[in-house]
Protein backbone atom coordinates (compact mmCIF):
# COMPACT_ATOMS: atom_id res chain seq x y z
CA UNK A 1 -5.45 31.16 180.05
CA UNK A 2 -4.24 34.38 178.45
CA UNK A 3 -6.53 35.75 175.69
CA UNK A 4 -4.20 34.23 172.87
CA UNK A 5 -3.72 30.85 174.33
CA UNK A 6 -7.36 30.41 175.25
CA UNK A 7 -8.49 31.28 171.54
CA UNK A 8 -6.13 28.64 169.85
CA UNK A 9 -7.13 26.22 172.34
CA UNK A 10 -10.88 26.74 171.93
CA UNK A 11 -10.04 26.54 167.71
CA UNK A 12 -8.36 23.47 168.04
CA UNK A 13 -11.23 22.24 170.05
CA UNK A 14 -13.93 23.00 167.74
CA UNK A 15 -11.95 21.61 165.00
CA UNK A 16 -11.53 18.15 166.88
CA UNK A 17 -15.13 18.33 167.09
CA UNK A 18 -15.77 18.35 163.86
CA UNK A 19 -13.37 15.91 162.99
CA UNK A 20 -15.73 13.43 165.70
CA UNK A 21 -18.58 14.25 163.13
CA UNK A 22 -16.61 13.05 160.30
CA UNK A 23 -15.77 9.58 161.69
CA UNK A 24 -19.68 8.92 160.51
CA UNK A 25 -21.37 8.81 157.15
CA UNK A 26 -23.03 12.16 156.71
CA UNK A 27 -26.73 10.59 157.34
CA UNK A 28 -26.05 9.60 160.58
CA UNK A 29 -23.91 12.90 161.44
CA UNK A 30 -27.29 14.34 160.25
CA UNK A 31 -29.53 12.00 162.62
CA UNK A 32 -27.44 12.33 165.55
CA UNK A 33 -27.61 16.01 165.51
CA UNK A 34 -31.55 15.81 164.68
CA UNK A 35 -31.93 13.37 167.70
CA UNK A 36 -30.12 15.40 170.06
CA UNK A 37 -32.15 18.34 168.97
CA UNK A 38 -35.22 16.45 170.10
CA UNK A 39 -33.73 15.82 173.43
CA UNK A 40 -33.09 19.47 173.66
CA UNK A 41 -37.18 19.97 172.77
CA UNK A 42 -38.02 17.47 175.55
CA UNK A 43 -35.74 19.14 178.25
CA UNK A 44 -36.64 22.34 178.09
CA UNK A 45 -40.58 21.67 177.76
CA UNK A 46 -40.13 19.86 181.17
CA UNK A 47 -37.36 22.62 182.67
CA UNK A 48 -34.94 19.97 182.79
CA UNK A 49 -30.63 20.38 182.28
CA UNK A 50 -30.51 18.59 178.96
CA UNK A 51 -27.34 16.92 180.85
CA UNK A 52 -29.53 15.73 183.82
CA UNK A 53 -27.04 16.12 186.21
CA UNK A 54 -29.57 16.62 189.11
CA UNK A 55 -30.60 13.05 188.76
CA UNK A 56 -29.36 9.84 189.85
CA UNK A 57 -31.55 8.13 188.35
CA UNK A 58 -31.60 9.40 184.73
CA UNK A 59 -33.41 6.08 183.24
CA UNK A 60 -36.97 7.15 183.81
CA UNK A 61 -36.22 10.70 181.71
CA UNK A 62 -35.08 8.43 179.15
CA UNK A 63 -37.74 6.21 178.94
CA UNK A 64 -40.37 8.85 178.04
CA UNK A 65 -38.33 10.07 175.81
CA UNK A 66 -38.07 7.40 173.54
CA UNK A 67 -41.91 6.47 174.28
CA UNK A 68 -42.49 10.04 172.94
CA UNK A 69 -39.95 8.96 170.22
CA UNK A 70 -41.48 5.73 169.40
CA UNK A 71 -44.49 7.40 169.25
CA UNK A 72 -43.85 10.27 166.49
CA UNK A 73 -44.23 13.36 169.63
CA UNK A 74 -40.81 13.56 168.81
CA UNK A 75 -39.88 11.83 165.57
CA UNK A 76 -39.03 14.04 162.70
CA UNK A 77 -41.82 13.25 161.01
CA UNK A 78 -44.87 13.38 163.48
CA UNK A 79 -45.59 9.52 162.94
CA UNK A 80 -44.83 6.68 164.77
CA UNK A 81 -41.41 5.30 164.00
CA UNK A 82 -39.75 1.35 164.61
CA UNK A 83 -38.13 -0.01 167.67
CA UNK A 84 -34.60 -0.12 165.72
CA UNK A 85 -35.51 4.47 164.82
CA UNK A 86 -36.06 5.08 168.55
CA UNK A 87 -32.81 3.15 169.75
CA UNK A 88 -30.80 5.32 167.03
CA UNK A 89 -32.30 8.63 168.86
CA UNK A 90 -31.40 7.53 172.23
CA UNK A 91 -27.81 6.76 171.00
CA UNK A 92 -27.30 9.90 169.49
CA UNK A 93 -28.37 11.53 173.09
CA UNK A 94 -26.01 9.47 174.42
CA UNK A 95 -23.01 9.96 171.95
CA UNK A 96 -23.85 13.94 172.41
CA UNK A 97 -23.81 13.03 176.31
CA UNK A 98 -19.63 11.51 175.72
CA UNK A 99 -18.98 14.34 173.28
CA UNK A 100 -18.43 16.83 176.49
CA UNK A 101 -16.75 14.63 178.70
CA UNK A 102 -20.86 13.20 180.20
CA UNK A 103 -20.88 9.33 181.27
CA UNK A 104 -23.42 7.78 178.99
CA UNK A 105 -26.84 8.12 180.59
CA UNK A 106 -28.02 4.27 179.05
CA UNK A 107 -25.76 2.42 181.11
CA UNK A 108 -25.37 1.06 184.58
CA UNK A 109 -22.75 0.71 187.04
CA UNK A 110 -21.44 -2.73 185.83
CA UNK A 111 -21.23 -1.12 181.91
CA UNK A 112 -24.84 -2.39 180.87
CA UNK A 113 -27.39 -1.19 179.19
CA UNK A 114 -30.16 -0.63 182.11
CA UNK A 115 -32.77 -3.20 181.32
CA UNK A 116 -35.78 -0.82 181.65
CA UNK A 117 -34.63 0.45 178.22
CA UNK A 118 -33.74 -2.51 176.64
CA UNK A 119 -36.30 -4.85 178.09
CA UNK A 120 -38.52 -1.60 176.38
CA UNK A 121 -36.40 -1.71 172.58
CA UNK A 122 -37.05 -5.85 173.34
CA UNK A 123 -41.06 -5.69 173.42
CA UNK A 124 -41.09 -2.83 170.74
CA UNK A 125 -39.27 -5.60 167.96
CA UNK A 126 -41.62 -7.59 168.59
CA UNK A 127 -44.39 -5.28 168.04
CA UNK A 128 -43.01 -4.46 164.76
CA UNK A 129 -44.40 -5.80 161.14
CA UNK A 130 -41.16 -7.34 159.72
CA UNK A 131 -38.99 -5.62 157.73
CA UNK A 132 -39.83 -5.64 153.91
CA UNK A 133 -36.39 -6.63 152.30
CA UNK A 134 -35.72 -5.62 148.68
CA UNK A 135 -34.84 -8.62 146.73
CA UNK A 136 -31.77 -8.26 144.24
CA UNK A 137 -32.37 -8.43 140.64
CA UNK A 138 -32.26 -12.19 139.23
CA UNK A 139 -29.52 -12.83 136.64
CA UNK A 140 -32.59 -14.21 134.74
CA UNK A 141 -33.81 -10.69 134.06
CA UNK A 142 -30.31 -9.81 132.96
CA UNK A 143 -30.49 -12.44 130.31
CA UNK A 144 -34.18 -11.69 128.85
CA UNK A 145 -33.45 -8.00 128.75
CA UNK A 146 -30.46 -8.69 126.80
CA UNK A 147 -32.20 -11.54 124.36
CA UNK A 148 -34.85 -8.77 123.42
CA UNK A 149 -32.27 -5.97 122.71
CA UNK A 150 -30.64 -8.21 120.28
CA UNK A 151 -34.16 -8.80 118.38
CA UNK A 152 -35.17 -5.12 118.52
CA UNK A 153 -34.53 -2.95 115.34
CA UNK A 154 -31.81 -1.12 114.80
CA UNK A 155 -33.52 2.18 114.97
CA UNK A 156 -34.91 1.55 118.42
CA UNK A 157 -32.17 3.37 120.07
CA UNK A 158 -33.47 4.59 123.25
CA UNK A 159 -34.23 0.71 124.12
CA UNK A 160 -31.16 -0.04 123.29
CA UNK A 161 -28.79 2.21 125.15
CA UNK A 162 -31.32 1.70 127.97
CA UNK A 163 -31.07 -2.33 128.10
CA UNK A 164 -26.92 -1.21 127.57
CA UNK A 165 -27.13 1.15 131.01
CA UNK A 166 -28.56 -1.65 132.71
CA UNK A 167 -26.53 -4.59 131.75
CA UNK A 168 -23.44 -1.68 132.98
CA UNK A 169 -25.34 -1.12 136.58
CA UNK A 170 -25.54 -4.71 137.32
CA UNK A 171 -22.07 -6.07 136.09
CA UNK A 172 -20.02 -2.79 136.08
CA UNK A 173 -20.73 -0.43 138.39
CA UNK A 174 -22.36 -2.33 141.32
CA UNK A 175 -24.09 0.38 143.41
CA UNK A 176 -24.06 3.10 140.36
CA UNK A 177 -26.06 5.88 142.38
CA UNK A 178 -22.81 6.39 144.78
CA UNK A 179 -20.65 6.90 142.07
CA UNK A 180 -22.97 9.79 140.38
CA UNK A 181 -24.33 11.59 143.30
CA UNK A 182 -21.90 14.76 143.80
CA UNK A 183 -24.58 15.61 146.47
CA UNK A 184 -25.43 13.62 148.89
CA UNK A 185 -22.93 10.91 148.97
CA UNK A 186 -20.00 10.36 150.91
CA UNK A 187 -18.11 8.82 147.96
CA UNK A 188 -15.88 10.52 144.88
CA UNK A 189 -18.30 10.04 141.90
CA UNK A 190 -17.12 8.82 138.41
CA UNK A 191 -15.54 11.01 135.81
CA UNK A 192 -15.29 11.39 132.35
CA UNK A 193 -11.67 11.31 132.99
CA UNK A 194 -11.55 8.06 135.09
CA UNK A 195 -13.39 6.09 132.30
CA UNK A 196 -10.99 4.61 129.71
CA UNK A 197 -12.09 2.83 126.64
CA UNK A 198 -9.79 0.92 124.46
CA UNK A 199 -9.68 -1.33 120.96
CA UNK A 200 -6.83 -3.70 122.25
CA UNK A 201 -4.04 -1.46 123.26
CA UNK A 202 -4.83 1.77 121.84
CA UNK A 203 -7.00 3.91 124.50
CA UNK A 204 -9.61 6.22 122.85
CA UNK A 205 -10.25 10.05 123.85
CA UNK A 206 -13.80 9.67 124.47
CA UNK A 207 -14.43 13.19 123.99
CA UNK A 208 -13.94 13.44 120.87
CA UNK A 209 -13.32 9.74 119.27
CA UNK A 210 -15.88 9.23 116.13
CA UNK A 211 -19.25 6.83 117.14
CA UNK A 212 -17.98 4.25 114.91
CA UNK A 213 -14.47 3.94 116.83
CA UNK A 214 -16.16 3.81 120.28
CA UNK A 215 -18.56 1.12 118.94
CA UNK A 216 -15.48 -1.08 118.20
CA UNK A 217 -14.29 -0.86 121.36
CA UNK A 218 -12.67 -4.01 123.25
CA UNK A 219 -12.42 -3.51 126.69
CA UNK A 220 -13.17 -0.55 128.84
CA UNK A 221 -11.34 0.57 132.69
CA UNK A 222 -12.79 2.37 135.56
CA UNK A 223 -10.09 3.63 137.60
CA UNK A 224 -10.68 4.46 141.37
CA UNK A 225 -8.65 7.44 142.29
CA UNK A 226 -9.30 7.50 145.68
CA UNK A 227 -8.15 4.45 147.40
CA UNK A 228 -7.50 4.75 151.39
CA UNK A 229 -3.76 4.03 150.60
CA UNK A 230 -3.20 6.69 147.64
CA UNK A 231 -2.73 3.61 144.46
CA UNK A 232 -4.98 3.89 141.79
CA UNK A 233 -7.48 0.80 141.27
CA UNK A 234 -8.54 -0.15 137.71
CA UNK A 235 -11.21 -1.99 137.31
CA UNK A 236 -11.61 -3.83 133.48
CA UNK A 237 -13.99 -5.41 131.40
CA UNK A 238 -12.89 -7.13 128.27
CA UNK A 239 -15.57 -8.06 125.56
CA UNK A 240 -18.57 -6.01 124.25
């Protein structure tokens, strides 16, 4: 290719790349370019191509690899990590291996996953203490919180407004931290703007409405501006 034509065509490239890294949540863009980066640690201590093409064979490479995974050589940390962690660093080795064009190095002729690696992933599960689930929040707790805010004093109003945020959080806002983290989430957070209260039909400017008008409130709207297919979702709750 001529200079000009070689340029655009590498651009275009690197863009499409990029656009690959975006089909993910940006936690697991993040792990798959920390996993491959481990592979590239492992390779060059043993003066390997990180692409193995010299091998026919490239299961036993992988194996020690995630044994040194599974182990915490190679974990981000330093400490040993679960069976389901060292399967998510050998897929992003893999993904990195389809990014440039590589058959993935996991599977067999016959489009399996070799069973060295996951008869290996198999005993490792079973190794593993089981996973300690978070339970969700009973309605019951809903309900007490919400019996002692209406018996505290008036003058109490840091209980209050905090037994008011968390009646919100459970029945309003469902997962609230993805909707206020302009950081690390992948999703739009909340506005002042997209929050709407009204007594009946008349909408209040929240900015700048008197206490006393907001507490009379009716009803108040979230609205979702950034549906997949460009209309606007409100979301409603009538009654205080």
């Amino acid at each position: 290719m001529d200079a000009v034509t070689r340029s655009r065509f590498v651009d275009h490239l690197r863009s499409a790349a990029e656009t690959v890294g975006k089909g993910v949540s940006s936690g697991r863009a993040a792990g798959t370019v920390r996993g491959w980066e481990k592979w590239l640690d492992f390779t060059t201590e043993l003066g390997l191509d990180p692409f193995l093409e010299a091998f026919e064979d490239k299961i036993p490479i992988l194996q020690v690899f995630i044994h040194r995974v599974r182990t915490g050589e190679l974990a981000a940390n330093g400490d040993p990590i679960r069976a389901r962690s060292a399967e998510d660093y050998l897929r992003a080795v893999a993904q990195t291996f389809l990014t440039v064009g590589a058959d993935d190095p996991r599977y067999t002729s016959i489009g399996k996953i070799d069973f060295r690696i996951t008869r290996m992933i198999a005993a490792w599960k079973k190794e593993d203490p089981p996973a300690q689930r978070v339970k969700p929040v009973p309605i019951q707790v809903i309900r007490r919180i919400a019996f002692i805010a209406e018996r505290l004093p008036p003058t109490a109003h840091t209980l209050l407004a905090a037994s008011d945020m968390i009646i919100v959080a459970f029945f309003f806002l469902l997962r609230p931290g993805e909707y206020t983290d302009s950081t690390s989430s992948d999703t739009t957070p909340f506005r002042y703007c997209d929050v709407q209260l009204m007594i009946g039909c008349i909408r209040l400017n929240i900015m700048t409405c008197p206490l006393d008008k907001l507490l009379q409130a009716t009803s108040v709207c979230l609205t979702f501006t950034t549906q997949k297919n460009g209309v606007e979702k409100k979301v409603i709750r009538k009654g205080r």
